[in-house]
C-alpha atoms as a PDB file:
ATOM      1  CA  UNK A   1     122.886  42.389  70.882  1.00  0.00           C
ATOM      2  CA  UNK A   2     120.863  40.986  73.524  1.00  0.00           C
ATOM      3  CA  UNK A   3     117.261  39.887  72.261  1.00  0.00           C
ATOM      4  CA  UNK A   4     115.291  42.387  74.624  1.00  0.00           C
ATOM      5  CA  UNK A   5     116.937  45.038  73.142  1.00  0.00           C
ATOM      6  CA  UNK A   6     116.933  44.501  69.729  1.00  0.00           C
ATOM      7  CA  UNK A   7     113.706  44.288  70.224  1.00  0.00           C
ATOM      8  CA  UNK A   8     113.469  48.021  72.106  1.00  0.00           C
ATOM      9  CA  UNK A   9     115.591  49.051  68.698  1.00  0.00           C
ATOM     10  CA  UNK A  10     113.082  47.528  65.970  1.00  0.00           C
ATOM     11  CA  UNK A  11     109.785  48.622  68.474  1.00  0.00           C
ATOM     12  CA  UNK A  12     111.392  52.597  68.226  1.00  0.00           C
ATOM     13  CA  UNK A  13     112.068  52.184  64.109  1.00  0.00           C
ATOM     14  CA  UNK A  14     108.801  51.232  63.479  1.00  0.00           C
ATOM     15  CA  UNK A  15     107.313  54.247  65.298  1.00  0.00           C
ATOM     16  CA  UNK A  16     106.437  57.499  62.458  1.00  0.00           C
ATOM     17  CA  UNK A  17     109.473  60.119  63.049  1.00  0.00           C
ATOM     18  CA  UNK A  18     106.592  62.717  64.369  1.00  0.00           C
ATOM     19  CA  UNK A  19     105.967  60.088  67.458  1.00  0.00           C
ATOM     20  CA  UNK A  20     109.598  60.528  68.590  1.00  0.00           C
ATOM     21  CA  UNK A  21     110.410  64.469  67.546  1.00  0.00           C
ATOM     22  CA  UNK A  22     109.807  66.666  70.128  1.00  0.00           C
ATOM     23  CA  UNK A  23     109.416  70.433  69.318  1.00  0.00           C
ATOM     24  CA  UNK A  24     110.629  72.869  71.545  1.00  0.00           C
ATOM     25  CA  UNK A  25     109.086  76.188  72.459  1.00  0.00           C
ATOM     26  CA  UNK A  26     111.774  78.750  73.526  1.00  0.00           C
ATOM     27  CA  UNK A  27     111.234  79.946  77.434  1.00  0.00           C
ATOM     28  CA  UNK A  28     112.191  83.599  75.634  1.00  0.00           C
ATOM     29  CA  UNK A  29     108.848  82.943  73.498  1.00  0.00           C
ATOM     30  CA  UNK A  30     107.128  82.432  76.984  1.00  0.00           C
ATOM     31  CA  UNK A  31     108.390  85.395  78.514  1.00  0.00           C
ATOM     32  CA  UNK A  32     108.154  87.679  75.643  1.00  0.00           C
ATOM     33  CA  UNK A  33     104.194  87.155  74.918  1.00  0.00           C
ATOM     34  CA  UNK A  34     103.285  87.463  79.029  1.00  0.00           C
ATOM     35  CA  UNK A  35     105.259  91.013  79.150  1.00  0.00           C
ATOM     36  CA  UNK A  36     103.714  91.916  75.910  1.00  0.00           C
ATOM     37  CA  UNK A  37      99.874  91.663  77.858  1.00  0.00           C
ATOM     38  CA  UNK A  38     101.434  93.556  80.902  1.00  0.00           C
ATOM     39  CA  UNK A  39     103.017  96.270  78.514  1.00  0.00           C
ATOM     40  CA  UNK A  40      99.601  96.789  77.028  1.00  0.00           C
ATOM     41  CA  UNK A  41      97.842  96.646  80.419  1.00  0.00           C
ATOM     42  CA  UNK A  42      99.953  99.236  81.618  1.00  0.00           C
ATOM     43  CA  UNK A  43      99.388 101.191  78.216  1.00  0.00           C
ATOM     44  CA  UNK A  44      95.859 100.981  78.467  1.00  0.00           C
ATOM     45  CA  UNK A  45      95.963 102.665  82.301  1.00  0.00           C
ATOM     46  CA  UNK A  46      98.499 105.164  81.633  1.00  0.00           C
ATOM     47  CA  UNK A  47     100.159 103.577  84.134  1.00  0.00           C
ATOM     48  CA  UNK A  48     104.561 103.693  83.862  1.00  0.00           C
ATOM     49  CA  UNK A  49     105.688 100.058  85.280  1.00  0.00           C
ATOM     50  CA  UNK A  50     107.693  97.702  84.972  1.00  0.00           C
ATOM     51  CA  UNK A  51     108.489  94.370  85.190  1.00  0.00           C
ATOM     52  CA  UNK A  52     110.533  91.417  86.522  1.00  0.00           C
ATOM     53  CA  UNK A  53     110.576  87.979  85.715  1.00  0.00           C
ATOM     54  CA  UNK A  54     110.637  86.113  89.253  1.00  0.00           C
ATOM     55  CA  UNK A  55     111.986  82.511  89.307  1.00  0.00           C
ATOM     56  CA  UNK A  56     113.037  81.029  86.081  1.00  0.00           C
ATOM     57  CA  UNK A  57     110.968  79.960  83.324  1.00  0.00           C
ATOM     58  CA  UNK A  58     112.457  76.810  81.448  1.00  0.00           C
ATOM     59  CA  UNK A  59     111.544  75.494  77.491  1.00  0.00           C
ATOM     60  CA  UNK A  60     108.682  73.490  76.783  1.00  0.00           C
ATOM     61  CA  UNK A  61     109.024  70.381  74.830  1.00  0.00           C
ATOM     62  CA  UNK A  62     105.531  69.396  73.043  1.00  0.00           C
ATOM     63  CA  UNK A  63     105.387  65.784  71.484  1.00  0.00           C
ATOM     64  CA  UNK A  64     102.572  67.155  69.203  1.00  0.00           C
ATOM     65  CA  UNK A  65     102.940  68.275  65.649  1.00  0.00           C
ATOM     66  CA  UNK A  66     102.000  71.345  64.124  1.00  0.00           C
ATOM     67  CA  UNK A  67     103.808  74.867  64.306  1.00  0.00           C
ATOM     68  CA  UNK A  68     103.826  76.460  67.566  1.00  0.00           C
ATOM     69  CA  UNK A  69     102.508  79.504  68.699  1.00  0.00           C
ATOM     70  CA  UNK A  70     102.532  81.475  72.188  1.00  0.00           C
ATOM     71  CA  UNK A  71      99.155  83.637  73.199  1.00  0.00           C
ATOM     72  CA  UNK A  72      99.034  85.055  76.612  1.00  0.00           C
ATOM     73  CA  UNK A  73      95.662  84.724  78.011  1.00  0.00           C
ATOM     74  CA  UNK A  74      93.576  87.030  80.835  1.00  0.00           C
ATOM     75  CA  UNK A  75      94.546  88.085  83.683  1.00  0.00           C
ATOM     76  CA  UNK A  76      92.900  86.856  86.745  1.00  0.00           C
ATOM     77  CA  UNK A  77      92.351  90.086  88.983  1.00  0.00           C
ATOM     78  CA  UNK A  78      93.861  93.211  89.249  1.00  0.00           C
ATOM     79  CA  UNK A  79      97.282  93.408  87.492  1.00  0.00           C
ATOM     80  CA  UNK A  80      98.864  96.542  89.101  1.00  0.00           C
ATOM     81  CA  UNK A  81     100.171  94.912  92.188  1.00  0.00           C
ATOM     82  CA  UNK A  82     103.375  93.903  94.029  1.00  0.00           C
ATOM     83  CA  UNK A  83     103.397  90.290  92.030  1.00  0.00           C
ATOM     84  CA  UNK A  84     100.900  88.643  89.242  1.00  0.00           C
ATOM     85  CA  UNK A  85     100.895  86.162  87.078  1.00  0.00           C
ATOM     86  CA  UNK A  86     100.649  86.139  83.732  1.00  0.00           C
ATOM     87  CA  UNK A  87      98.591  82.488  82.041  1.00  0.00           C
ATOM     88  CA  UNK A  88     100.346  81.705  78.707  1.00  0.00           C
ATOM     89  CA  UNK A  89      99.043  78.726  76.260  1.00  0.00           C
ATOM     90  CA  UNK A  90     101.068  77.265  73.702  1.00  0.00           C
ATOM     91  CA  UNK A  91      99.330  75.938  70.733  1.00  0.00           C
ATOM     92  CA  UNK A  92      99.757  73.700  67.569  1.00  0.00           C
ATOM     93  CA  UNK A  93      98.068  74.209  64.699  1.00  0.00           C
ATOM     94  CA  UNK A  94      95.376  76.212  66.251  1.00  0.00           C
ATOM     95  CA  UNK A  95      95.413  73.551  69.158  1.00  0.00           C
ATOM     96  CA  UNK A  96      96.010  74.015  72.828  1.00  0.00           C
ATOM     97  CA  UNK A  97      98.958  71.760  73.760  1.00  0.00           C
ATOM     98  CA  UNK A  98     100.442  73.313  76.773  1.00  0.00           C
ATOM     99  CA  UNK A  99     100.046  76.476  79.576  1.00  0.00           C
ATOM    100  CA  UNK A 100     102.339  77.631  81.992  1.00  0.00           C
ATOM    101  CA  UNK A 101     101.947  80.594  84.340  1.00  0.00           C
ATOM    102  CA  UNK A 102     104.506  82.778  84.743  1.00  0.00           C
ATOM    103  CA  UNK A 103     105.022  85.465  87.740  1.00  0.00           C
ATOM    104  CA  UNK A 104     106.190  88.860  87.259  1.00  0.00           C
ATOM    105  CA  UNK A 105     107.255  91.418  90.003  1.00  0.00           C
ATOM    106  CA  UNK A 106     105.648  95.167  89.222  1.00  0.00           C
ATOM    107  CA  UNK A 107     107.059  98.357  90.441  1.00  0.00           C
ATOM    108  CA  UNK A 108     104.804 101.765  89.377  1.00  0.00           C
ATOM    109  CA  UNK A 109     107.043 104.523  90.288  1.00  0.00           C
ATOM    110  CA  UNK A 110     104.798 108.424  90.899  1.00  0.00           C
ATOM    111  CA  UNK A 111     104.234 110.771  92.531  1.00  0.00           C
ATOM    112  CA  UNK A 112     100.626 111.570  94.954  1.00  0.00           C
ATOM    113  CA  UNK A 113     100.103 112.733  98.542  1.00  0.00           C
ATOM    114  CA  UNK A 114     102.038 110.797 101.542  1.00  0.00           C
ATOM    115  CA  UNK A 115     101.957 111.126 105.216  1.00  0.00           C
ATOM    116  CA  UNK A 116     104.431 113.718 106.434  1.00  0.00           C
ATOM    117  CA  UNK A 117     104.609 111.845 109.812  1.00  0.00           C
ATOM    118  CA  UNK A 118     103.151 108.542 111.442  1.00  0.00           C
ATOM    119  CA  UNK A 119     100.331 108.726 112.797  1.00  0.00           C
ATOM    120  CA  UNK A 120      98.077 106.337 115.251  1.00  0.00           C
ATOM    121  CA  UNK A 121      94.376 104.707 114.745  1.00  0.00           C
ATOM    122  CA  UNK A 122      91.831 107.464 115.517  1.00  0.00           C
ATOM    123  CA  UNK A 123      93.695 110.516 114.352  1.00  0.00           C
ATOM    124  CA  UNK A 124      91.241 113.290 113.250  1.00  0.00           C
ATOM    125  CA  UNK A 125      92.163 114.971 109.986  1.00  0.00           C
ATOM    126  CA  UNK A 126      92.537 117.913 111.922  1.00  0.00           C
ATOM    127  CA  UNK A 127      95.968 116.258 113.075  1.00  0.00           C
ATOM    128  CA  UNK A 128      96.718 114.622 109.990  1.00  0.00           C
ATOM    129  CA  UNK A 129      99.400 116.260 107.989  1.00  0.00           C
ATOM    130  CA  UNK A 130     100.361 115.130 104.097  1.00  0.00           C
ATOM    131  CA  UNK A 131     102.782 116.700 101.234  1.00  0.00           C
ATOM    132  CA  UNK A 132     103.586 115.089  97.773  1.00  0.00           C
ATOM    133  CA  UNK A 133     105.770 112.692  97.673  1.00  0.00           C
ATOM    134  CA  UNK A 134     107.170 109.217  95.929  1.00  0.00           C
ATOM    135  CA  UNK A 135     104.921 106.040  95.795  1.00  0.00           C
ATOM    136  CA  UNK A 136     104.484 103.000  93.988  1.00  0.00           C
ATOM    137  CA  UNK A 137     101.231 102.148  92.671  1.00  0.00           C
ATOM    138  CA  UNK A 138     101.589  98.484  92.858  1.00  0.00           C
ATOM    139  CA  UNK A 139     101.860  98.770  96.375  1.00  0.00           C
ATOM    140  CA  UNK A 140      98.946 101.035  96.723  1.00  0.00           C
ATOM    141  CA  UNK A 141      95.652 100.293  97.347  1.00  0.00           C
ATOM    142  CA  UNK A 142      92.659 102.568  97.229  1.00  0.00           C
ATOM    143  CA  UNK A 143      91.904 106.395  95.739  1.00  0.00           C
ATOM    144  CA  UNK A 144      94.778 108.281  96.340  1.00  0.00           C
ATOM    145  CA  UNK A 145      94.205 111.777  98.439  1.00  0.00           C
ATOM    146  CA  UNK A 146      94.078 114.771  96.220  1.00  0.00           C
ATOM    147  CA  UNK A 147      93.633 117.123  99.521  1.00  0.00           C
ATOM    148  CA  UNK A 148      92.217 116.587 103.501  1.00  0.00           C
ATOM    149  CA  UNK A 149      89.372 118.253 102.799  1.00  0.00           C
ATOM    150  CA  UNK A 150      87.530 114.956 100.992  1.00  0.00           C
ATOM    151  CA  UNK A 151      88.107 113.716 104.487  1.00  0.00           C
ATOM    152  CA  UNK A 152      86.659 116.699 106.462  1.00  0.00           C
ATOM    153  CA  UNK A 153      85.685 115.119 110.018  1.00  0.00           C
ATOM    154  CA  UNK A 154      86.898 111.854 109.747  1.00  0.00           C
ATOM    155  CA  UNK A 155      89.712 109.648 111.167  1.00  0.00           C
ATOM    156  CA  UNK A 156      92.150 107.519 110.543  1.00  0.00           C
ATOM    157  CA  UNK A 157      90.651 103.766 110.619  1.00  0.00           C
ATOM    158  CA  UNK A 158      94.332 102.548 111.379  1.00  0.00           C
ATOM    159  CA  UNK A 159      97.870 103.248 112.111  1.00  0.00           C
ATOM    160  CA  UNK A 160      99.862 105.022 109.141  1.00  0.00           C
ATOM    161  CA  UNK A 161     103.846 105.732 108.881  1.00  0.00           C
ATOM    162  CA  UNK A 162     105.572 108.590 107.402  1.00  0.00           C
ATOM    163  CA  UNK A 163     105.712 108.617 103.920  1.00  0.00           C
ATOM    164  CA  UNK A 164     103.015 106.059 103.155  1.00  0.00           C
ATOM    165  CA  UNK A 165     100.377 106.891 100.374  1.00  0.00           C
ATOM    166  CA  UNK A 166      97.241 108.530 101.985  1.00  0.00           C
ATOM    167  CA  UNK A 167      93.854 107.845 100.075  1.00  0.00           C
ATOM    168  CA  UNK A 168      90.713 108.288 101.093  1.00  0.00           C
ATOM    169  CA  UNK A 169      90.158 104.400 102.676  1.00  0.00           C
ATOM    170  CA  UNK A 170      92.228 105.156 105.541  1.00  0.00           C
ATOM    171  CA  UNK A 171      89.729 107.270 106.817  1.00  0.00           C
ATOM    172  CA  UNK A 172      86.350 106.620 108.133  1.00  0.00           C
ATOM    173  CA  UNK A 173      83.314 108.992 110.114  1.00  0.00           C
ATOM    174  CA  UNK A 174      84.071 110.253 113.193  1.00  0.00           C
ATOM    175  CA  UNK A 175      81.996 108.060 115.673  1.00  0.00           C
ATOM    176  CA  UNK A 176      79.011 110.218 117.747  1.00  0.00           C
ATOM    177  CA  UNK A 177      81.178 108.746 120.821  1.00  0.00           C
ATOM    178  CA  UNK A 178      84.534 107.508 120.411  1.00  0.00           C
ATOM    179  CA  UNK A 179      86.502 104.843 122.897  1.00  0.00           C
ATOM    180  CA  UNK A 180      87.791 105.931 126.164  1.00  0.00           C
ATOM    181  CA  UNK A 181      86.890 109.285 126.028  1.00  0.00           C
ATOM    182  CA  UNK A 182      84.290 110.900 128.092  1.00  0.00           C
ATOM    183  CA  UNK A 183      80.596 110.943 127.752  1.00  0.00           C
ATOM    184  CA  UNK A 184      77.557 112.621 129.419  1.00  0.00           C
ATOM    185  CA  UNK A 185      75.427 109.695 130.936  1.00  0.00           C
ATOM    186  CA  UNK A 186      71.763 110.473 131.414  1.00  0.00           C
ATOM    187  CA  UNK A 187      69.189 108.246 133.041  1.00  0.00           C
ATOM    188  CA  UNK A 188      65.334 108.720 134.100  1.00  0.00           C
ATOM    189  CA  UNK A 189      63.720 107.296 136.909  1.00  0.00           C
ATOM    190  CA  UNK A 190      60.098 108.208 136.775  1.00  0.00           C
ATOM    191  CA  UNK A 191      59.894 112.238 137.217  1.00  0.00           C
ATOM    192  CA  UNK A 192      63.813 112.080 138.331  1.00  0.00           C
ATOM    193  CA  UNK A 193      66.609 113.193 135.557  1.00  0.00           C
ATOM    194  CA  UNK A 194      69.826 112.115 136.630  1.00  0.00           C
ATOM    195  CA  UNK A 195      73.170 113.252 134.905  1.00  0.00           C
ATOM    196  CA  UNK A 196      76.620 112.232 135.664  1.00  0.00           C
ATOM    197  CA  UNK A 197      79.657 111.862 133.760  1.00  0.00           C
ATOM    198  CA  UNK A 198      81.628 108.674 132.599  1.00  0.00           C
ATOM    199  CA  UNK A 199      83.781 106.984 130.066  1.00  0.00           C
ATOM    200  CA  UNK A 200      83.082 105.362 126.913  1.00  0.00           C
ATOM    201  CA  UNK A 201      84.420 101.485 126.539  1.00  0.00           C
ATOM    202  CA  UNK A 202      83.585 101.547 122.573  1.00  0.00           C
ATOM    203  CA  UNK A 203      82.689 103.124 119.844  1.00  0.00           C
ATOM    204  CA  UNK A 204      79.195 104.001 118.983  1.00  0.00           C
ATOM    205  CA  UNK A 205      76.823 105.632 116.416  1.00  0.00           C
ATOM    206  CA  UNK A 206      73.745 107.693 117.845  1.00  0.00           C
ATOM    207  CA  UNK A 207      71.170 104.728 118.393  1.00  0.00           C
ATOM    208  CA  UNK A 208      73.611 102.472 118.802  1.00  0.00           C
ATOM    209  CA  UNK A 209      73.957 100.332 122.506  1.00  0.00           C
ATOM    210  CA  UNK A 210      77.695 100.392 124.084  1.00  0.00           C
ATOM    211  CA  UNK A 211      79.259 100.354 127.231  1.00  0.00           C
ATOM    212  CA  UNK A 212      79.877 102.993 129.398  1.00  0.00           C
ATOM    213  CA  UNK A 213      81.762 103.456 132.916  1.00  0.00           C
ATOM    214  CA  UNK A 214      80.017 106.163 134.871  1.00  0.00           C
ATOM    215  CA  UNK A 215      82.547 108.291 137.059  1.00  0.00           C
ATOM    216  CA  UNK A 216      83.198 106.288 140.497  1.00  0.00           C
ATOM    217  CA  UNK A 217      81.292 102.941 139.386  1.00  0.00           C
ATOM    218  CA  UNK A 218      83.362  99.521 139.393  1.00  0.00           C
ATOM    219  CA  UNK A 219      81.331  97.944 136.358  1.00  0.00           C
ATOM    220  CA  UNK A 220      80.030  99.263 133.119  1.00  0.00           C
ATOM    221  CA  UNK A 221      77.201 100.115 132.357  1.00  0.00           C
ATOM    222  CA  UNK A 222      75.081  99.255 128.977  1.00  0.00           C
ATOM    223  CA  UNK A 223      73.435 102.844 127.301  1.00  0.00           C
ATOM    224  CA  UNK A 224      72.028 104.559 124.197  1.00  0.00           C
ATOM    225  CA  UNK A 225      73.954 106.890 122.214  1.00  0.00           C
ATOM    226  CA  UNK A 226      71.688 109.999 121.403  1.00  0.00           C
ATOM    227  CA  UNK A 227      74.082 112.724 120.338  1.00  0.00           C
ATOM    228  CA  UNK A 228      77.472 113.525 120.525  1.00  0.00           C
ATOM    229  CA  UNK A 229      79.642 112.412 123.673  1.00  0.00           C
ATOM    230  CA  UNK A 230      76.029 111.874 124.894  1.00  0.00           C
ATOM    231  CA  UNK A 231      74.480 108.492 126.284  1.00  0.00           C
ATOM    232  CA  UNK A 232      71.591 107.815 128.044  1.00  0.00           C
ATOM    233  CA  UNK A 233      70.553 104.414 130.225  1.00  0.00           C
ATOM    234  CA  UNK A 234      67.154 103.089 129.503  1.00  0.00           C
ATOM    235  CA  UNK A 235      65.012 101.159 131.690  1.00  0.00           C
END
């Protein structure tokens, strides 16, 4: 036997037995404690979901000593989405000795209001049609819709499709003016009232400043909003 590694041989009987065992922690352990905290999480929220291990999850090998246990920890954020992640700690003794995050996919299968067609940014509720239908709460965000009427004279803050869960942050207050739609424009010029009609280039609020194209003008014009589809130009 060469010298070097008789050496390597004498070096690794010398060492205690506990310096060269490794103790293995089954991936199965791993798994089984993160679904356990999602289980309860969906318990606690009366919530029916399930889960999907994504990826693969492999054994742990810890040098140190001790029996092993698996504890789940907290979960950072909301946990009824699309895909979270569950921290789990392996320790020894009462020791931490190792942590691993694993990811879960999470489908929440019920049933709430949905659009009955799609329907574009700005849509008053007056246009806005919804029935019950299927959703999944993971991929849901906000209070769903019991009815329109929480939404009385509002629109839609963006585009929706058919079938989509409607709740109540899809819709914001109707605007005193709204975008491209016309406007009475009213100006003073000392004991001189002027009126004329125009079109609104934005949005606005009464007291709010936007621009406005009066009716055979080239370039906009900057006015107040004072009531509804009602601007007037200040000196």
């Amino acid at each position: 036997m060469p010298r070097f590694l008789a050496l390597i041989v004498v070096a690794l009987m010398a060492l205690p037995v506990s310096a060269v065992e490794r103790q293995r922690v089954s991936a199965s352990d791993l798994i089984a404690a993160a679904q356990a905290t999602l289980v309860a999480k969906a318990g606690a929220d009366h919530v029916d979901a399930s889960f999907a291990l994504v990826g693969h999850v492999d054994d742990l090998q810890l040098a140190a000593t001790g029996t092993p246990s698996v504890q789940a920890g907290d979960l950072k954020g909301p946990w009824l989405r699309p895909r979270v992640g569950v921290p789990v700690r392996v320790f020894a003794d009462g020791k931490p000795v190792s942590s691993a995050t694993l990811w879960f996919s999470v489908t929440a299968p019920a049933q709430a209001m949905v659009y009955a067609a799609d329907y574009i940014r700005g849509a008053p509720d007056s246009q806005v049609r919804i029935h019950v239908g299927a959703i999944d709460l993971a991929r849901t965000h906000g209070q769903s819709l019991q009815s329109l009427e929480t939404v009385t004279g509002q629109r839609l803050r963006h585009a929706v499709i058919a079938g989509q869960a409607a709740v109540t942050e899809d819709f914001e207050p109707m605007p005193a003016v709204s975008a491209q739609q016309s406007v009475r424009i009213e100006a003073n010029s000392g004991v001189v009232h002027l009126t004329i009609a125009g079109r609104a280039l934005s949005d606005g609020q009464i007291g709010q400043t936007i621009a406005v194209l009066p009716a055979n003008a080239s370039q906009p014009v900057h006015a107040r909003v004072i009531s509804n589809q009602v601007v007037i130009i200040e000196n």
